[in-house]
Protein backbone atom coordinates (compact mmCIF):
# COMPACT_ATOMS: atom_id res chain seq x y z
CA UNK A 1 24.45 -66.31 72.48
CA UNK A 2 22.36 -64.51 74.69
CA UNK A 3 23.86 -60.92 73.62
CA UNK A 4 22.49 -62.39 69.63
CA UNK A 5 19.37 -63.56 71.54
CA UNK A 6 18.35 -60.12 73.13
CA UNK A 7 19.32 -58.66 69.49
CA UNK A 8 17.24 -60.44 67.50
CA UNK A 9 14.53 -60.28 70.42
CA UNK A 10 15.01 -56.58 69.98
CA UNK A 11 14.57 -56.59 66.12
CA UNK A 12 11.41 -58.67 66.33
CA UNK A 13 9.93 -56.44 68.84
CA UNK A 14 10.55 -53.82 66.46
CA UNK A 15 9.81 -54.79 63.89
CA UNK A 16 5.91 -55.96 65.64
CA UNK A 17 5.35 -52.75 67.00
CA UNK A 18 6.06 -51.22 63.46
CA UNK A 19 3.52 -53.99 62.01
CA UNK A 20 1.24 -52.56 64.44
CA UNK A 21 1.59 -49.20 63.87
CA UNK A 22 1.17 -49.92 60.10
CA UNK A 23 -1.92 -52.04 60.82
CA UNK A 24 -3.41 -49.53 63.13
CA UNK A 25 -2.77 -46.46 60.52
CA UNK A 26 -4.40 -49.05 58.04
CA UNK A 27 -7.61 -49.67 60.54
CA UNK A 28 -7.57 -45.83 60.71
CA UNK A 29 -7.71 -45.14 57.39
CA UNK A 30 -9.46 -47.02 56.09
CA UNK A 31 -12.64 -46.31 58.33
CA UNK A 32 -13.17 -43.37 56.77
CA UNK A 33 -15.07 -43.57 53.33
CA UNK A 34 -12.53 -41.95 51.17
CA UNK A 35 -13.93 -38.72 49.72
CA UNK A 36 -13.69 -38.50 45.39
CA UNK A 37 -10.90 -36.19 44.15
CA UNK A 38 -11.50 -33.49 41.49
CA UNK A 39 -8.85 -32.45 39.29
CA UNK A 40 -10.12 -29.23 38.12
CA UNK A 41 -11.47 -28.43 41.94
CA UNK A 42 -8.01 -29.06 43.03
CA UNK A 43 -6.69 -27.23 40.27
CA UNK A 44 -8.60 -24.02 40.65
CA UNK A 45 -7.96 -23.62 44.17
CA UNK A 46 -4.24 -23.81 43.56
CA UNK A 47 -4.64 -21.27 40.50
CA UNK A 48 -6.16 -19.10 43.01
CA UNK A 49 -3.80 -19.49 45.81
CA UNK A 50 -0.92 -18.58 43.70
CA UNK A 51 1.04 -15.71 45.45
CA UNK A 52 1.08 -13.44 42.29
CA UNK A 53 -2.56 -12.82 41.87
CA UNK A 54 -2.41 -9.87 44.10
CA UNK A 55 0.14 -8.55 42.82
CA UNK A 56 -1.05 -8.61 38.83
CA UNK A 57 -4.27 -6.99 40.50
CA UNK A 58 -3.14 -4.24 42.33
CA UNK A 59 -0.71 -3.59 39.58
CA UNK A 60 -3.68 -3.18 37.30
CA UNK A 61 -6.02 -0.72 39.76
CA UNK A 62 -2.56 1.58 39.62
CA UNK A 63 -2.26 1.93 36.23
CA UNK A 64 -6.03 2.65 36.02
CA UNK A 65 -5.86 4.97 38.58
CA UNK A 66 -2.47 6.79 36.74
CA UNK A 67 -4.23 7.04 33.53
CA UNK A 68 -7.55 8.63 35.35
CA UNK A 69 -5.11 10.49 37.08
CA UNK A 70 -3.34 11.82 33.44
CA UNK A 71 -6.84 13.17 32.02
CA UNK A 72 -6.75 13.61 27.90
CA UNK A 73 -3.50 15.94 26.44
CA UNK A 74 -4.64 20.01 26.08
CA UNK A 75 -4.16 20.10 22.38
CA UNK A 76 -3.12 17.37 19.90
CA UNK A 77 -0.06 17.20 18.05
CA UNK A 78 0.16 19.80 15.16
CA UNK A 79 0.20 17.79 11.35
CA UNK A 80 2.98 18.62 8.66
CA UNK A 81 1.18 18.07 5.90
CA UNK A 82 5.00 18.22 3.97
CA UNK A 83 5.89 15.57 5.77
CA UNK A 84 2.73 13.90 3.92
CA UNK A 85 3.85 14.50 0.90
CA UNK A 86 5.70 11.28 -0.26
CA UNK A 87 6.89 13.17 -3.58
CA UNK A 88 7.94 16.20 -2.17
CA UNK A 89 12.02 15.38 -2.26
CA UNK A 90 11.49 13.43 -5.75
CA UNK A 91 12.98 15.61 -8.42
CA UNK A 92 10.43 16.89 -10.96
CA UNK A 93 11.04 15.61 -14.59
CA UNK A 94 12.48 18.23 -17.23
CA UNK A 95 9.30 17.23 -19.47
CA UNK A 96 6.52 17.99 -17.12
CA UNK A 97 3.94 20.67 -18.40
CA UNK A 98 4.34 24.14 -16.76
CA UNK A 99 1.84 25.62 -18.63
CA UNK A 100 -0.89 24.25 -21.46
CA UNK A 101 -0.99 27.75 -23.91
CA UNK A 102 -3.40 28.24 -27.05
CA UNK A 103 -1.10 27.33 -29.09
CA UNK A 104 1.37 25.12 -27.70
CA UNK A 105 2.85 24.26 -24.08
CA UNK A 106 6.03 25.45 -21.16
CA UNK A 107 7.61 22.60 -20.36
CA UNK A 108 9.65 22.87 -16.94
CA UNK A 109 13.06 22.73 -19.04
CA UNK A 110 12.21 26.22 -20.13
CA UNK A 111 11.19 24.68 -23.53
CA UNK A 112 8.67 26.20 -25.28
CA UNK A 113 7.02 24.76 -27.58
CA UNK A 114 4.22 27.02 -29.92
CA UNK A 115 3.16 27.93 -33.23
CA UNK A 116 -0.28 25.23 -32.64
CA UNK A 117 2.04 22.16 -32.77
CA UNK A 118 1.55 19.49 -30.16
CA UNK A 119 3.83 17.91 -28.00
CA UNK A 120 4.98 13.89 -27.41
CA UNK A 121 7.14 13.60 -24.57
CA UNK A 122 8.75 10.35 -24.34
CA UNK A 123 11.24 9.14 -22.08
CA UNK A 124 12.61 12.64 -21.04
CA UNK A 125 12.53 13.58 -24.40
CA UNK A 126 10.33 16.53 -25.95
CA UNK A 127 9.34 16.62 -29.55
CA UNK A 128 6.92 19.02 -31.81
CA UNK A 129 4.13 16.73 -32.63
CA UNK A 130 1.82 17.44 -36.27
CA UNK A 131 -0.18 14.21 -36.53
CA UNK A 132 -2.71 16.17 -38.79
CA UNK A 133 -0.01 16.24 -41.29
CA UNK A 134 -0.27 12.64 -42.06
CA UNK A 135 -3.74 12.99 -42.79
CA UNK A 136 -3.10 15.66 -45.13
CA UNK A 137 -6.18 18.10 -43.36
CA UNK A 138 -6.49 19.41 -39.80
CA UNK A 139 -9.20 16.73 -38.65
CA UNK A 140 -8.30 14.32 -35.36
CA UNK A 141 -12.04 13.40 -35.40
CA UNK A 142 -13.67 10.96 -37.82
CA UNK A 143 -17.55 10.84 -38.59
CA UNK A 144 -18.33 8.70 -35.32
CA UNK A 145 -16.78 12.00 -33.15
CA UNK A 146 -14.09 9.75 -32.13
CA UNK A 147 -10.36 10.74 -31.93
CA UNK A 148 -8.71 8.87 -34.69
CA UNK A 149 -5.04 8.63 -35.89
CA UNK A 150 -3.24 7.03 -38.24
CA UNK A 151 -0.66 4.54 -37.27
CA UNK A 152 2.16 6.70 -38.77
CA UNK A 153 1.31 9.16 -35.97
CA UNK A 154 2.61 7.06 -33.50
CA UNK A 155 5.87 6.01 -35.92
CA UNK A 156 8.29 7.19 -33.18
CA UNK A 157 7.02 4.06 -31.11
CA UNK A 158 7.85 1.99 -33.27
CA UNK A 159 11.94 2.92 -32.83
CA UNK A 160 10.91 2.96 -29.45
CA UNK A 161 12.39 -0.06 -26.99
CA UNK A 162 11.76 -0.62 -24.15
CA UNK A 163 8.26 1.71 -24.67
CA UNK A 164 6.21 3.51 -22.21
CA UNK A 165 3.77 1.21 -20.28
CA UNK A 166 0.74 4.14 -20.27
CA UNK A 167 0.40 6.42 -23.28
CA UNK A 168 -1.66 9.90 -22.06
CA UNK A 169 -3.73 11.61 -25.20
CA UNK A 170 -4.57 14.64 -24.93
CA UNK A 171 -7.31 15.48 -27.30
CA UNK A 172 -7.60 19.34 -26.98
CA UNK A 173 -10.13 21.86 -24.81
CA UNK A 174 -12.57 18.82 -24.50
CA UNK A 175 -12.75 14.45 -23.79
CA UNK A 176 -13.37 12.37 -26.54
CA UNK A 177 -13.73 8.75 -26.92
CA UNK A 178 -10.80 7.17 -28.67
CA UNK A 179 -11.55 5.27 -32.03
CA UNK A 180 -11.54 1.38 -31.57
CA UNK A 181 -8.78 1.65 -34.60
CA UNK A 182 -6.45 3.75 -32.97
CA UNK A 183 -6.58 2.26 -29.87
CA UNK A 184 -6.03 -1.62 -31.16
CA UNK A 185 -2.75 0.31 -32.69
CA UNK A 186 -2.11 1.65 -29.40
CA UNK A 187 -2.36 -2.06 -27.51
CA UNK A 188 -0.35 -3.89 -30.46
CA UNK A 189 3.09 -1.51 -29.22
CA UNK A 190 2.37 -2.91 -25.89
CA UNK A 191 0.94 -0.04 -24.32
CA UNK A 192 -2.28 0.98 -22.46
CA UNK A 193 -3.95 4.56 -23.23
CA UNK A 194 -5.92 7.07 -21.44
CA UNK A 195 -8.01 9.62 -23.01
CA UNK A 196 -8.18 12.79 -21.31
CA UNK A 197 -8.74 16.72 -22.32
CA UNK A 198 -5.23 18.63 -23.06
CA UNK A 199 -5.18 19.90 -19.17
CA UNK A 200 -6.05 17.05 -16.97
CA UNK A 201 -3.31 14.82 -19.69
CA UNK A 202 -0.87 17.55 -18.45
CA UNK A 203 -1.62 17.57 -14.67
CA UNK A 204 -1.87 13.09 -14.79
CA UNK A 205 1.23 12.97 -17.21
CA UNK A 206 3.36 15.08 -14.36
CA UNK A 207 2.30 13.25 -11.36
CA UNK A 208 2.87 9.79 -13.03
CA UNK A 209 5.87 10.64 -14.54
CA UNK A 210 7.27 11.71 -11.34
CA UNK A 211 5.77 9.12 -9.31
CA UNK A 212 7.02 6.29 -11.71
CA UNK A 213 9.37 7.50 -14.20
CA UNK A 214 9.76 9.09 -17.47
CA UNK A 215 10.62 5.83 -19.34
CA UNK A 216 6.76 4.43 -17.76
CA UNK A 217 4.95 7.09 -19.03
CA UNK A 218 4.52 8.71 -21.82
CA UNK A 219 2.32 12.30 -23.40
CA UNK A 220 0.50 13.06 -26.60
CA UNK A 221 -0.50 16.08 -25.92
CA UNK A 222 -3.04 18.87 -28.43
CA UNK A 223 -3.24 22.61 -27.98
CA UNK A 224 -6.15 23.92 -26.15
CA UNK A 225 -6.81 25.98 -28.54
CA UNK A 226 -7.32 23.51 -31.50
CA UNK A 227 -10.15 24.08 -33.49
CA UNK A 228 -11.74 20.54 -35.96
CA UNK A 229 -10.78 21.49 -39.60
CA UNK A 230 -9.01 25.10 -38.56
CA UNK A 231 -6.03 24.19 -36.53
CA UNK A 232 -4.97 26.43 -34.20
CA UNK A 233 -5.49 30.36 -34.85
CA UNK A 234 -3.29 32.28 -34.17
């Protein structure tokens, strides 16, 4: 009984020293006015207390100091302008124009073709073109100074599918406006037309074709050397 007595003695002593202590911390404690937290203060000052921030910083003055260090290159890189050239390993098409003559055109097949007849190259094809025959005179103008066909001139189109997408004209030594006639005709096979003179169709009709494809675009194409109402002289 006594051994219990001093245990529980024990305990309660204990446990009123540990009331004490708690009451004492409490008195403590709670004499002091207690001072208003900020979360962004406290937030900050941990940010900057981080153990990396030197680091990223003295990284940074190294790497400034490196490329200071460096200075600019002595001479820049030398340019290949082949390397530019985005069509230089595309093959060139068997129909483009070598050469616009007097009276007729070089094609790069070694094709000639002369004697004042024109050429219509169509999907890698090459034929002699005579559209003044159709009229019945050698006159591609009308009274307006337009370029005007008939629509049998263009009857090779019509056993044409799929057709070009871009017809080139063109029109001899000089531009000419194309006649609101011809080119509804032109727009009914389901294909758009640029008017150009006989060189500049040539040089457009090669890049395009070779860019995009013989069976995209296709050439009507007049001797330089075509004279209204004469043909070409020889």
């Amino acid at each position: 009984m006594r051994g219990s007595l001093r245990l529980q003695n024990g305990l309660r002593a204990s446990r009123i020293c540990a009331r004490s202590t708690n009451s004492q911390l409490a008195t403590h404690f709670s004499s002091r006015p207690a001072a208003p937290v900020s979360l962004a203060s406290h937030t900050a000052t941990t940010h900057l207390q981080l153990p990396f921030r030197r680091s990223l910083h003295t990284s940074s003055s190294l790497s400034k100091s490196r490329s200071r260090s460096d200075g600019p290159p002595d001479s820049p890189p030398p340019t290949s302008f082949n390397e530019l050239d985005v069509l230089g390993s595309v093959p060139v098409p068997s129909t483009s124009v070598d050469v616009c003559m007097h009276d007729g055109f070089g094609l790069n097949s070694g094709i000639t073709i002369e004697g004042g007849d024109g050429a219509l190259l169509v999907s890698g094809e090459a034929f002699a073109w005579r559209p003044w025959e159709v009229i019945g005179e050698k006159r591609l103008v009308n009274a307006k100074g337009q370029f005007e066909l008939p629509r049998e001139a263009f009857g090779l189109f019509d056993m044409l599918w799929p057709r070009p997408d871009l017809l080139i004209i063109g029109v001899g030594k000089h531009n000419l406006p194309l006649s609101p006639q011809t080119r509804q005709h032109i727009s009914e096979l389901g294909m758009r037309v640029e008017m150009l003179d006989t060189r500049n169709a040539a040089a457009q009709f090669n890049l395009l074709a070779t860019e995009r494809g013989v069976s995209e675009v296709a050439a009507a194409l007049i001797p330089i050397g075509w004279e209204e109402g004469v043909g070409v002289p020889p």
